[in-house]
PDB file of N, CA and C in Angstrom:
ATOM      1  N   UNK A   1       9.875 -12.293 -11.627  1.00  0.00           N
ATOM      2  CA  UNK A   1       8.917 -11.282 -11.222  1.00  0.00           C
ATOM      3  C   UNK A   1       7.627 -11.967 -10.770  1.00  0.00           C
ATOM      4  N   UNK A   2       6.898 -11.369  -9.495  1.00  0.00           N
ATOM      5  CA  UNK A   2       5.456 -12.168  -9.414  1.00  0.00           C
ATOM      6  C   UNK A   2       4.523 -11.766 -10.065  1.00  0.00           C
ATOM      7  N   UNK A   3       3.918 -13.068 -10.900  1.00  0.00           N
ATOM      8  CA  UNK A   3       2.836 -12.451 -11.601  1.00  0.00           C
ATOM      9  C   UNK A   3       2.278 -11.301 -10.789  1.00  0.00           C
ATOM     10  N   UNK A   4       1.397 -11.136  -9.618  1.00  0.00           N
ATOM     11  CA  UNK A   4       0.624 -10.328  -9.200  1.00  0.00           C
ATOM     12  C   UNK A   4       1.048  -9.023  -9.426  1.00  0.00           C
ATOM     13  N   UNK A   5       2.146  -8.598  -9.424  1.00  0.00           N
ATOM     14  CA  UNK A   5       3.235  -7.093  -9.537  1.00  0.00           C
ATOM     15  C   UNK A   5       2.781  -7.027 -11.093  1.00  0.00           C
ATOM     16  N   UNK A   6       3.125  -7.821 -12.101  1.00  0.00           N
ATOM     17  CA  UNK A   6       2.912  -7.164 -13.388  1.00  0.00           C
ATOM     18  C   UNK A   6       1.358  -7.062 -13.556  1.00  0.00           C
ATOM     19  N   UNK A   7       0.363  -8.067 -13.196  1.00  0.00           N
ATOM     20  CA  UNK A   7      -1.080  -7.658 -13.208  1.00  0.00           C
ATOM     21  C   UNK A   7      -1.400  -6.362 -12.939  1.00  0.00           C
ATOM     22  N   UNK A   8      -0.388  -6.071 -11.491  1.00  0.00           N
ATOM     23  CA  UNK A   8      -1.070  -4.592 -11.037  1.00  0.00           C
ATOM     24  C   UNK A   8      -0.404  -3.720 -12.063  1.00  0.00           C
ATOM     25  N   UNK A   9       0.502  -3.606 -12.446  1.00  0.00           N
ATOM     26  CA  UNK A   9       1.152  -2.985 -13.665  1.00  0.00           C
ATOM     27  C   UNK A   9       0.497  -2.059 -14.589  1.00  0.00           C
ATOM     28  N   UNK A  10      -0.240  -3.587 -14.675  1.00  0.00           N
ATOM     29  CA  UNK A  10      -0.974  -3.493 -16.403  1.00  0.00           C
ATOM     30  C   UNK A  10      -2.594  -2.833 -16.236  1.00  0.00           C
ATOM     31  N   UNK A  11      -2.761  -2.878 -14.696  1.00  0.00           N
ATOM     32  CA  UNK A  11      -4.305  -2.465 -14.623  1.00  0.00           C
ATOM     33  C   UNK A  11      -4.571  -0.701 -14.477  1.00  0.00           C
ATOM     34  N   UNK A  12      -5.822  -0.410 -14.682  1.00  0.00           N
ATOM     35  CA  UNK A  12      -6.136   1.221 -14.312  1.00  0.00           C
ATOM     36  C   UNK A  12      -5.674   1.791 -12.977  1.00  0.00           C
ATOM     37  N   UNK A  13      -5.322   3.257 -12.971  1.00  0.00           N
ATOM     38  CA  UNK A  13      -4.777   3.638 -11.691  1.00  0.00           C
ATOM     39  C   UNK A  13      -5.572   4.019 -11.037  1.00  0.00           C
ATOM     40  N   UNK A  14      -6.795   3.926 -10.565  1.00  0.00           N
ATOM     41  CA  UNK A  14      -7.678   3.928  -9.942  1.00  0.00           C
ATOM     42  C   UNK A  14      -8.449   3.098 -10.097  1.00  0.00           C
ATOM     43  N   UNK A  15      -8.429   2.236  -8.473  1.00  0.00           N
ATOM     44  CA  UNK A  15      -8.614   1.063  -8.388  1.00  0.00           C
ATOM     45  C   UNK A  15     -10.500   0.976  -7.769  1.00  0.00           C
ATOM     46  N   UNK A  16     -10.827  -0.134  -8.112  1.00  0.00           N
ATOM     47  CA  UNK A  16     -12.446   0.491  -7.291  1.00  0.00           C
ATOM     48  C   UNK A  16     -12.510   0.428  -5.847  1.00  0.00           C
ATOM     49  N   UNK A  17     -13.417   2.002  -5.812  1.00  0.00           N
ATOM     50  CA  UNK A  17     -13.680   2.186  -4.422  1.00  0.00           C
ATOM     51  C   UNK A  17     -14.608   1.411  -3.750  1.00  0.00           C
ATOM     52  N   UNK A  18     -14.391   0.677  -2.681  1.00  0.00           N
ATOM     53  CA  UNK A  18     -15.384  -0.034  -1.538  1.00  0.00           C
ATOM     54  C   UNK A  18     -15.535   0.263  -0.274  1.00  0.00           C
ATOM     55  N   UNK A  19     -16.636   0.327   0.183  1.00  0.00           N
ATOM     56  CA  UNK A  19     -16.904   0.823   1.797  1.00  0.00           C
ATOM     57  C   UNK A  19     -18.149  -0.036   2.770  1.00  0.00           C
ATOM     58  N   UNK A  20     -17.408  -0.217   4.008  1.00  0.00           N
ATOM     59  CA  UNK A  20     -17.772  -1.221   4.360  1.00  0.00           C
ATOM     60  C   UNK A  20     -18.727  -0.644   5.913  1.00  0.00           C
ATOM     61  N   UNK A  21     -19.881  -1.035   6.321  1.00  0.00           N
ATOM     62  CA  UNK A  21     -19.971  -0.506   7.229  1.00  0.00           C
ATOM     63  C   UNK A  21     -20.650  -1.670   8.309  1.00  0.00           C
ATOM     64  N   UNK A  22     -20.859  -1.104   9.341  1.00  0.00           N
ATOM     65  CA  UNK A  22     -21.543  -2.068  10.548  1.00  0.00           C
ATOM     66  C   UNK A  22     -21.839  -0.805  11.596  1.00  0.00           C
ATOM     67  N   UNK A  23     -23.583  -1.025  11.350  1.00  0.00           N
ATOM     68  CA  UNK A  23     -24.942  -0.630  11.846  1.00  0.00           C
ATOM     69  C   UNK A  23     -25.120  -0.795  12.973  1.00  0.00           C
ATOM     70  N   UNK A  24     -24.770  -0.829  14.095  1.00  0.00           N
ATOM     71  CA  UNK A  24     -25.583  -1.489  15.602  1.00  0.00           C
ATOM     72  C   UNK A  24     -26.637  -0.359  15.991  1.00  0.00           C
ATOM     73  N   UNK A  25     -27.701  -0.346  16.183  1.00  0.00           N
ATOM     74  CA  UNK A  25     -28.621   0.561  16.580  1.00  0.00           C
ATOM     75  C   UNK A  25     -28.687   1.172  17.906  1.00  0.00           C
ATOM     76  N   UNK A  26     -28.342   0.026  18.889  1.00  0.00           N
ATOM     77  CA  UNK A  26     -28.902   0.351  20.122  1.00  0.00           C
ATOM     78  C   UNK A  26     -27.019   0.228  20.674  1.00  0.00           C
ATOM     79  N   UNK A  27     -26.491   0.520  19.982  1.00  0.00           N
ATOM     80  CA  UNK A  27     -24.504   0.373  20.637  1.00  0.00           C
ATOM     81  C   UNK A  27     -24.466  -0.853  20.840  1.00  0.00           C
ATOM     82  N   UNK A  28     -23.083  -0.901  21.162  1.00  0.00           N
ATOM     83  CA  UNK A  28     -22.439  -2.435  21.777  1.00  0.00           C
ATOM     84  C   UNK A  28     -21.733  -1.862  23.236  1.00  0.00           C
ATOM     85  N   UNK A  29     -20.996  -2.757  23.531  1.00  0.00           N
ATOM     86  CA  UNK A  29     -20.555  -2.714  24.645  1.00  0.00           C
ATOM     87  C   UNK A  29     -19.123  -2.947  24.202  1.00  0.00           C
ATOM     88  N   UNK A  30     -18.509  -2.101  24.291  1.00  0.00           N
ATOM     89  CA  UNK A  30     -17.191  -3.023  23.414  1.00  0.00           C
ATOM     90  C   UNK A  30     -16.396  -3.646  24.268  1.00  0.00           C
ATOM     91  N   UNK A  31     -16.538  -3.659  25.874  1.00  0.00           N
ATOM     92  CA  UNK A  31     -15.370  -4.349  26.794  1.00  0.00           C
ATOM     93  C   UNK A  31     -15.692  -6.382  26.647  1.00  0.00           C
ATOM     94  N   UNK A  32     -17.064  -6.577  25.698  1.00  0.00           N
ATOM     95  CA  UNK A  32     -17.720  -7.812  25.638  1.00  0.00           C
ATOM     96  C   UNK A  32     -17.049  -8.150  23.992  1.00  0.00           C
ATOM     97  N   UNK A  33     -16.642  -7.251  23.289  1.00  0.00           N
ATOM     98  CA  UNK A  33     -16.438  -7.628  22.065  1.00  0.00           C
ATOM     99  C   UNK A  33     -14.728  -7.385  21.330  1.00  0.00           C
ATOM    100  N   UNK A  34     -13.935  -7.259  22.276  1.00  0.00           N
ATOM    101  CA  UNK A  34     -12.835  -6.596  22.267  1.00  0.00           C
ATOM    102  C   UNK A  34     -11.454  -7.783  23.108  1.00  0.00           C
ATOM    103  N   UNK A  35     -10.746  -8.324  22.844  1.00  0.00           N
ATOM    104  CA  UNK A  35      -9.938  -9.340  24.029  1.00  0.00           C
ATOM    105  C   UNK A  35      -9.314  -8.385  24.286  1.00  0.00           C
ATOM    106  N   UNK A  36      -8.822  -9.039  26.055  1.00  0.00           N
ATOM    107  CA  UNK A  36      -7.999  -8.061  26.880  1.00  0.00           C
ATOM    108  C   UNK A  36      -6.777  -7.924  26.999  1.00  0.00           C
ATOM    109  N   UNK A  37      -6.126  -9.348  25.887  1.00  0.00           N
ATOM    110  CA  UNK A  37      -4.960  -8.736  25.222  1.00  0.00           C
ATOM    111  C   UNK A  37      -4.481  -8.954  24.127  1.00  0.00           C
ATOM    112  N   UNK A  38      -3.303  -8.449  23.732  1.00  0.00           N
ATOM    113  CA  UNK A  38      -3.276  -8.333  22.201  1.00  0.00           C
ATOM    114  C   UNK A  38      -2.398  -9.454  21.673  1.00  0.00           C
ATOM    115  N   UNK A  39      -2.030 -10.075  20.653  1.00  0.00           N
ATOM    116  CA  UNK A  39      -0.980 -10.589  20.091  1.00  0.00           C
ATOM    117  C   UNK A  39      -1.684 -12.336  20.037  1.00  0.00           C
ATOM    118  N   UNK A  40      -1.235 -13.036  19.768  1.00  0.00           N
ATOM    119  CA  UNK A  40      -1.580 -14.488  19.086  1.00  0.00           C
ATOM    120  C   UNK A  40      -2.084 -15.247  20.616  1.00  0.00           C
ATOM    121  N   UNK A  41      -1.502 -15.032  21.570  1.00  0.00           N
ATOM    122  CA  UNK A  41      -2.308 -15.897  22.887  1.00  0.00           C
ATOM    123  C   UNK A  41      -3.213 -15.451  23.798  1.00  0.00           C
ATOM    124  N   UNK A  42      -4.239 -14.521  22.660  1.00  0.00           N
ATOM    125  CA  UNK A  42      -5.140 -13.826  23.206  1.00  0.00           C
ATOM    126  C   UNK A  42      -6.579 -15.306  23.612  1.00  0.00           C
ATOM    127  N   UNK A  43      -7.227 -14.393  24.674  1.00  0.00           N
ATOM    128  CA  UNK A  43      -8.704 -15.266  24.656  1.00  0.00           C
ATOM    129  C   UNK A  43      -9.636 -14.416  23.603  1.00  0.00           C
ATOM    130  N   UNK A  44     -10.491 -15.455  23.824  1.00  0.00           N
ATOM    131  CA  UNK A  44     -11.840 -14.744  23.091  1.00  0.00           C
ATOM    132  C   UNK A  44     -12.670 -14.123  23.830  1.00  0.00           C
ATOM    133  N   UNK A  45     -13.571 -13.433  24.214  1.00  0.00           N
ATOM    134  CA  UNK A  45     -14.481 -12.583  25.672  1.00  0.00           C
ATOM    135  C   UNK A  45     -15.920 -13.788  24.934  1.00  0.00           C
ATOM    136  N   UNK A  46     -16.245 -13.946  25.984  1.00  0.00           N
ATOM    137  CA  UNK A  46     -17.293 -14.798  26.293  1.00  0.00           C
ATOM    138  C   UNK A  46     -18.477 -14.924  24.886  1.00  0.00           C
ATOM    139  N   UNK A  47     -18.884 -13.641  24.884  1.00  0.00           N
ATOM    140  CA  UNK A  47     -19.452 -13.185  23.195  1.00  0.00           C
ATOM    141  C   UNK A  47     -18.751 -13.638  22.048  1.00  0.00           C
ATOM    142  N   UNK A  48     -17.953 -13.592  22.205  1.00  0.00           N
ATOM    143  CA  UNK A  48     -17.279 -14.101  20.720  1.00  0.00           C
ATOM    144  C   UNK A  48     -16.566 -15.985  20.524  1.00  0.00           C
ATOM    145  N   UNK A  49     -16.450 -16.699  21.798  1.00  0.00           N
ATOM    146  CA  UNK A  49     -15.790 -18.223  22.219  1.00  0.00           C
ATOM    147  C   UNK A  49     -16.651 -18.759  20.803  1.00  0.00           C
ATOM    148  N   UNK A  50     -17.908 -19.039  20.410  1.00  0.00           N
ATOM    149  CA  UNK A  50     -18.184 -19.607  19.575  1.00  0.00           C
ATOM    150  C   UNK A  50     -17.683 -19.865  18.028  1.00  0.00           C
ATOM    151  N   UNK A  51     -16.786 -18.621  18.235  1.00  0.00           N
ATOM    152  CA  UNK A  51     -15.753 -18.567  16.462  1.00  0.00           C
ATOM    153  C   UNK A  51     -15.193 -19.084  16.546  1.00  0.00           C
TER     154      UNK A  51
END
Protein backbone atom coordinates (compact mmCIF):
# COMPACT_ATOMS: atom_id res chain seq x y z
CA UNK A 1 0.00 0.00 0.00
CA UNK A 2 1.45 3.70 -0.52
CA UNK A 3 2.11 5.30 2.44
CA UNK A 4 0.40 8.51 1.06
CA UNK A 5 -3.21 6.48 0.59
CA UNK A 6 -3.15 5.41 4.31
CA UNK A 7 -2.03 9.08 5.52
CA UNK A 8 -5.02 10.31 3.61
CA UNK A 9 -7.00 7.57 5.36
CA UNK A 10 -6.20 8.49 8.65
CA UNK A 11 -6.66 12.35 8.19
CA UNK A 12 -10.01 14.72 8.70
CA UNK A 13 -12.57 14.76 5.87
CA UNK A 14 -12.38 18.10 5.27
CA UNK A 15 -9.38 19.07 4.02
CA UNK A 16 -8.19 22.91 4.31
CA UNK A 17 -9.63 25.32 2.13
CA UNK A 18 -7.12 27.57 -0.06
CA UNK A 19 -7.68 30.28 -2.61
CA UNK A 20 -5.49 31.67 -4.79
CA UNK A 21 -5.81 34.82 -6.68
CA UNK A 22 -3.97 37.21 -9.30
CA UNK A 23 -4.83 41.02 -9.26
CA UNK A 24 -3.83 42.81 -12.58
CA UNK A 25 -5.36 46.27 -12.35
CA UNK A 26 -5.06 47.75 -15.57
CA UNK A 27 -5.77 43.87 -17.59
CA UNK A 28 -3.30 41.94 -19.50
CA UNK A 29 -3.28 41.17 -22.86
CA UNK A 30 -3.53 37.59 -22.90
CA UNK A 31 -2.46 36.89 -26.76
CA UNK A 32 1.32 38.13 -25.00
CA UNK A 33 0.88 35.71 -22.10
CA UNK A 34 -0.71 32.61 -23.51
CA UNK A 35 1.57 30.14 -26.29
CA UNK A 36 0.04 29.55 -29.58
CA UNK A 37 0.21 26.06 -29.12
CA UNK A 38 -0.50 23.50 -26.87
CA UNK A 39 1.33 20.29 -25.80
CA UNK A 40 5.26 19.89 -24.81
CA UNK A 41 6.82 21.69 -28.17
CA UNK A 42 5.23 24.74 -27.39
CA UNK A 43 7.24 28.32 -27.56
CA UNK A 44 7.19 30.74 -24.97
CA UNK A 45 5.52 34.42 -26.37
CA UNK A 46 8.16 36.89 -26.06
CA UNK A 47 6.86 38.04 -22.33
CA UNK A 48 7.38 35.02 -20.82
CA UNK A 49 11.24 33.55 -22.92
CA UNK A 50 12.95 34.61 -19.66
CA UNK A 51 11.49 31.43 -17.56
Amino acid sequence: MVPAFAAMRNTAANPTRRLGVVYVPNGMMMEHWTPATEGTGFEFPTILQPL
